[in-house]
N, C-alpha and C. Protein backbone atom coordinates (compact mmCIF):
# COMPACT_ATOMS: atom_id res chain seq x y z
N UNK A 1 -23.31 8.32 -4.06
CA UNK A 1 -22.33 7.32 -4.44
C UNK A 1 -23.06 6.23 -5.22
N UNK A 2 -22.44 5.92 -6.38
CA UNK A 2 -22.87 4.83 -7.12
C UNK A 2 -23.15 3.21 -6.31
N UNK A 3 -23.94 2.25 -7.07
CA UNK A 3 -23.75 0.93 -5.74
C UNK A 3 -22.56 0.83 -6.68
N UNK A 4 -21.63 0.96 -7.64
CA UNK A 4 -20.21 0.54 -8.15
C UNK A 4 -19.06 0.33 -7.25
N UNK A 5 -19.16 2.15 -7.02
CA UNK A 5 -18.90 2.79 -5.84
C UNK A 5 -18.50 2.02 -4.66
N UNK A 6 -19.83 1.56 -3.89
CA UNK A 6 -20.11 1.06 -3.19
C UNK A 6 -19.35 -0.04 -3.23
N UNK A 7 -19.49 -0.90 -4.14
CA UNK A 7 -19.11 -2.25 -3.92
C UNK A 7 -17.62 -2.09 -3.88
N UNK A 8 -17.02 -1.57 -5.15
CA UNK A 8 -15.06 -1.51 -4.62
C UNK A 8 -15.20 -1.22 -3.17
N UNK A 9 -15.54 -0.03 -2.49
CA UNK A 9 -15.58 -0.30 -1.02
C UNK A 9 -15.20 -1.24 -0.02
N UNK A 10 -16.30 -1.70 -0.53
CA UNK A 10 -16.65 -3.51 0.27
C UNK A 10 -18.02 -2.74 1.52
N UNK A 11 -17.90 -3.78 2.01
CA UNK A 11 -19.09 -2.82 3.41
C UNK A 11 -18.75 -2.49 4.35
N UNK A 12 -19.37 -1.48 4.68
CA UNK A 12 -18.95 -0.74 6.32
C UNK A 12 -19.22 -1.92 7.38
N UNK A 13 -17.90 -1.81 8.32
CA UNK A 13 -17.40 -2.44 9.56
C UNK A 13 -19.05 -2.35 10.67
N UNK A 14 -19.05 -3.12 11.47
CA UNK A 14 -20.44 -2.81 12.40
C UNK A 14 -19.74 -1.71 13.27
N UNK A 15 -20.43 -1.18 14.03
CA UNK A 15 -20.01 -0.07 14.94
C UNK A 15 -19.15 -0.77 16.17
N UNK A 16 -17.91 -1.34 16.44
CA UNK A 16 -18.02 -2.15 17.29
C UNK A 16 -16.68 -1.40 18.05
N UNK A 17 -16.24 -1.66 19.11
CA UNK A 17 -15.12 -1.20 19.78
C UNK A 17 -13.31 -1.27 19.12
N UNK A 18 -13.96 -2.60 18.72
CA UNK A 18 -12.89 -2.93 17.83
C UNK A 18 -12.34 -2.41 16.74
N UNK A 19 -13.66 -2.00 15.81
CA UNK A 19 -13.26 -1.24 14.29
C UNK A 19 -12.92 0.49 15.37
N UNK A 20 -13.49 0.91 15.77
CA UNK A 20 -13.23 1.88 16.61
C UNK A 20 -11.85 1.77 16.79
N UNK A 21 -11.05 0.99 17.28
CA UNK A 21 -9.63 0.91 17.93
C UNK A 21 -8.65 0.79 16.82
N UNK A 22 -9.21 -0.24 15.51
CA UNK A 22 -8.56 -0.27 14.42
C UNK A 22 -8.47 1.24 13.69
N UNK A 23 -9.43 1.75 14.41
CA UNK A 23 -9.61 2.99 12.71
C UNK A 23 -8.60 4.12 13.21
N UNK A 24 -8.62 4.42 14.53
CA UNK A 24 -7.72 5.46 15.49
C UNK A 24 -6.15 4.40 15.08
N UNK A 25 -5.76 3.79 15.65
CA UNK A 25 -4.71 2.90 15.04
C UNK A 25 -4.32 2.67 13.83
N UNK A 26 -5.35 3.05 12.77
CA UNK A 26 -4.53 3.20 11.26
C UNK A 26 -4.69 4.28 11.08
N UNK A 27 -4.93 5.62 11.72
CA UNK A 27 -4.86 6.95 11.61
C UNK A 27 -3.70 7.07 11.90
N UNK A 28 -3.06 6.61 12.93
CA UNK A 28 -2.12 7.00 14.00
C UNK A 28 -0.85 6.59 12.90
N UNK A 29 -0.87 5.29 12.65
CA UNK A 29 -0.17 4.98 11.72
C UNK A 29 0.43 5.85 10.43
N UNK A 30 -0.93 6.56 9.69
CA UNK A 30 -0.62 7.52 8.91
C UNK A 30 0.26 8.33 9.56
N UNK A 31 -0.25 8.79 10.60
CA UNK A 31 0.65 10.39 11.31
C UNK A 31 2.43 9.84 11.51
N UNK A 32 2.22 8.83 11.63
CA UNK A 32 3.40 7.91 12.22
C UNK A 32 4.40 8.08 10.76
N UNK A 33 4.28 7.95 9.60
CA UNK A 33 4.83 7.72 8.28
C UNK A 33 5.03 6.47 8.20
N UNK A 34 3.87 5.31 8.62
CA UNK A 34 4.47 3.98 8.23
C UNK A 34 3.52 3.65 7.55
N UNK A 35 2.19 4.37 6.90
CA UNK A 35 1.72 3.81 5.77
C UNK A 35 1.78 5.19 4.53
N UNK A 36 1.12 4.66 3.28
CA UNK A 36 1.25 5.62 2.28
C UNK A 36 -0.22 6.39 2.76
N UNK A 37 -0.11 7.75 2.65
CA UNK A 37 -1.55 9.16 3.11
C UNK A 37 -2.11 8.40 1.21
N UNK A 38 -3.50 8.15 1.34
CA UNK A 38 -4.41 7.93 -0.08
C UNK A 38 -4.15 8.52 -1.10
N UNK A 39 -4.45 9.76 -0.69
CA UNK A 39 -4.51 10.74 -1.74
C UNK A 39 -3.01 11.09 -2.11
N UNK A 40 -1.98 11.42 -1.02
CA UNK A 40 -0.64 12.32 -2.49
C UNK A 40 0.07 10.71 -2.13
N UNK A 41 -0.17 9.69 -1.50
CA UNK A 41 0.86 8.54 -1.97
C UNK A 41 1.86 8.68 -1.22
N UNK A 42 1.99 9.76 -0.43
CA UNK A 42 3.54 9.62 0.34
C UNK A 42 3.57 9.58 1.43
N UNK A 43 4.34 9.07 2.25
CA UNK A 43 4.15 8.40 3.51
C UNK A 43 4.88 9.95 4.08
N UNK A 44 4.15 10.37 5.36
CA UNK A 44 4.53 11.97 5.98
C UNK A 44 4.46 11.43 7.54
N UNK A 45 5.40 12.25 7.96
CA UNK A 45 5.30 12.27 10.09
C UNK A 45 4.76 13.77 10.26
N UNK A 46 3.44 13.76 11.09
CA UNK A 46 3.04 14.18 12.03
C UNK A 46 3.20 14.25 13.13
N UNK A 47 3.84 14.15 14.13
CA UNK A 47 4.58 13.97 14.94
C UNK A 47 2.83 14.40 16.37
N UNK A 48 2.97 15.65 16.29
CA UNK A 48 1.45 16.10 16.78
C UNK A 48 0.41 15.05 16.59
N UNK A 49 -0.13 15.18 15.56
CA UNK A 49 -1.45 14.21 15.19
C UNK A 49 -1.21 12.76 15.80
N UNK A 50 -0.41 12.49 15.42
CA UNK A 50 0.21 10.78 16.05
C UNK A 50 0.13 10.82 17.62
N UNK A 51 0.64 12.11 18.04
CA UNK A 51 0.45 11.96 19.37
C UNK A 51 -1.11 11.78 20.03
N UNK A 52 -1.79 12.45 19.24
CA UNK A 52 -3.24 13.33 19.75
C UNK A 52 -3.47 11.91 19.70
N UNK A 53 -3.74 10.62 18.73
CA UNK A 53 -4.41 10.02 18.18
C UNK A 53 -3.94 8.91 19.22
N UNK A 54 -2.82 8.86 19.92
CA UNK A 54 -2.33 7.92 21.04
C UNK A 54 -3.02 8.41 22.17
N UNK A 55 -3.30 9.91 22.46
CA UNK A 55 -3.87 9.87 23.44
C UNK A 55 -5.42 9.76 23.40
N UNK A 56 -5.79 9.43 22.55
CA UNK A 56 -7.39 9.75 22.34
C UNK A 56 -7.61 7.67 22.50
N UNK A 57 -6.65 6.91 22.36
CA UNK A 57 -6.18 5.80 22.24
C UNK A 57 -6.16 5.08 24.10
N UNK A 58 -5.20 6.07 24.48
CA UNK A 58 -4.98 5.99 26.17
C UNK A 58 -6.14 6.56 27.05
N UNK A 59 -6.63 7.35 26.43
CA UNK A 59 -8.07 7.79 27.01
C UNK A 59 -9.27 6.59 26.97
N UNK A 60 -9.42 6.25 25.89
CA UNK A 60 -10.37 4.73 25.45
C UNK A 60 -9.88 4.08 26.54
N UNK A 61 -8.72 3.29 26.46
CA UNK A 61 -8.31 2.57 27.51
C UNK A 61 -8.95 3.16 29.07
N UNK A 62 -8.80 4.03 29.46
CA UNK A 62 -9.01 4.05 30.70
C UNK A 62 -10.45 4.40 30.60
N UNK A 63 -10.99 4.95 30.06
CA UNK A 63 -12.61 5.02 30.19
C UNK A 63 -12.95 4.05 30.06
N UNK A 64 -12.63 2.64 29.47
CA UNK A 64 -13.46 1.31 28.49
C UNK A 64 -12.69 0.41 29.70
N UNK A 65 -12.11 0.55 30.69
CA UNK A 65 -11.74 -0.21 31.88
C UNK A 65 -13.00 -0.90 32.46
N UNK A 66 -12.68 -2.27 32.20
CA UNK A 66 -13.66 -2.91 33.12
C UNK A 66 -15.30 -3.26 32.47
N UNK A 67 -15.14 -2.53 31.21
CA UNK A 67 -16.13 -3.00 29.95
C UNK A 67 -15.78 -3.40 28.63
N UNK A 68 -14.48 -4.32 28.75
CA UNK A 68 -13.41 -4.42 27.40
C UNK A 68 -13.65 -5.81 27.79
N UNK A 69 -13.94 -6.66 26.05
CA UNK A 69 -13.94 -7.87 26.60
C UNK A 69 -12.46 -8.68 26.22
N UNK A 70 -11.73 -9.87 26.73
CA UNK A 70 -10.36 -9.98 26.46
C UNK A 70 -9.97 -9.67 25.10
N UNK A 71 -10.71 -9.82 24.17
CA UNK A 71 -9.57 -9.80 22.84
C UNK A 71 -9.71 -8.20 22.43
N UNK A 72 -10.91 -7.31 22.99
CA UNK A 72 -10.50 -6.32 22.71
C UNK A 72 -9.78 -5.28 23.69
N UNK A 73 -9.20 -6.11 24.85
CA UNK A 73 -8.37 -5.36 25.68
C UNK A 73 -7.30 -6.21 25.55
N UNK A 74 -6.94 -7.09 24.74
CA UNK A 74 -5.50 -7.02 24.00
C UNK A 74 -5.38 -6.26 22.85
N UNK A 75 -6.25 -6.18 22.02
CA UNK A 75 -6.15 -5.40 20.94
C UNK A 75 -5.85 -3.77 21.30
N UNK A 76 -6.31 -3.24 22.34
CA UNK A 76 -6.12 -2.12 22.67
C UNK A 76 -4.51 -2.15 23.38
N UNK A 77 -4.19 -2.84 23.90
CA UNK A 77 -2.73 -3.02 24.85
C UNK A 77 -1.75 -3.12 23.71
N UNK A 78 -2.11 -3.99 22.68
CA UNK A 78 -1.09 -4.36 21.48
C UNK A 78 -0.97 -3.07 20.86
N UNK A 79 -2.21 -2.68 20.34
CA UNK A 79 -1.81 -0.98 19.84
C UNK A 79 -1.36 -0.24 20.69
N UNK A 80 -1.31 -0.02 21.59
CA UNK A 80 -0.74 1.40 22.54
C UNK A 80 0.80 0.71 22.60
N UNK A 81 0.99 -0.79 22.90
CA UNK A 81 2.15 -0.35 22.98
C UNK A 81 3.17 -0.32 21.86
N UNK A 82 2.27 -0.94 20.38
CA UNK A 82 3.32 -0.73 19.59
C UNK A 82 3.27 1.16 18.73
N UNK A 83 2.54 1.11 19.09
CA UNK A 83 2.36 2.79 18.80
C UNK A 83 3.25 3.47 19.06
N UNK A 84 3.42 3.70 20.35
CA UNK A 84 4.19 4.17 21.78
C UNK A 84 5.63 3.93 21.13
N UNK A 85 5.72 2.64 20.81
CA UNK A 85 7.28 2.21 20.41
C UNK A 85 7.96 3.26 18.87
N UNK A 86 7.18 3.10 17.88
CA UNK A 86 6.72 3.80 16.96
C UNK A 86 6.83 4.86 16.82
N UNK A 87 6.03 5.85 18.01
CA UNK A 87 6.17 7.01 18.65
C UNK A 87 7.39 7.34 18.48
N UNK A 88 7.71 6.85 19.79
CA UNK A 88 9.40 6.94 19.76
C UNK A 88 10.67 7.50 18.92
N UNK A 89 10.15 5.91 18.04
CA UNK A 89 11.25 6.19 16.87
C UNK A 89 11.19 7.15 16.10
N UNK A 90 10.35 7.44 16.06
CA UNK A 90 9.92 8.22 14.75
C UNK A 90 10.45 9.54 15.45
N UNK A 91 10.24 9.86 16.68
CA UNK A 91 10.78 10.94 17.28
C UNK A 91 12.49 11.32 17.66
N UNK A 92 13.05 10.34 17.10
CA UNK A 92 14.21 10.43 17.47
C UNK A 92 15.17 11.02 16.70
């Protein structure tokens, strides 16, 4: 990759729990059809993937119990439950 490349980018996130929770959460989103997929531009439901990506989401949560510090065990509560809601609709 060019540093050009690079720079439109911007720089990679630190490894932190947080970008972790964000990155599963704007996956989920994709699967969800509430953002545009990069490449063909069109917003698609996965219905499956969205799920997998909530539970891989609810799994964090309960493994990261009790080593989450407050803002990233709201950040994790805020995503699951607007996900979940999301979920839902999208399933209906």
């Amino acid at each position: 990759m060019s540093n050009d490349a690079a720079l439109q980018r911007g720089p990679i996130p630190p490894p932190t729990l947080s970008t972790l929770l964000t990155t599963l959460g704007t996956q989920t989103l994709l699967m969800l059809g509430q953002i545009e997929h990069p490449i063909t531009k069109k917003k698609e439901v996965d219905g499956e993937q969205a799920r997998h990506f909530i539970d891989l989401l609810s799994m964090l949560e309960e493994k990261t119990a009790g080593n989450r510090n407050p803002d990233e065990s709201h950040l994790l509560e805020r995503l699951l439950s607007d996900l979940r809601m999301m979920y839902v609709q999208v399933k209906k």
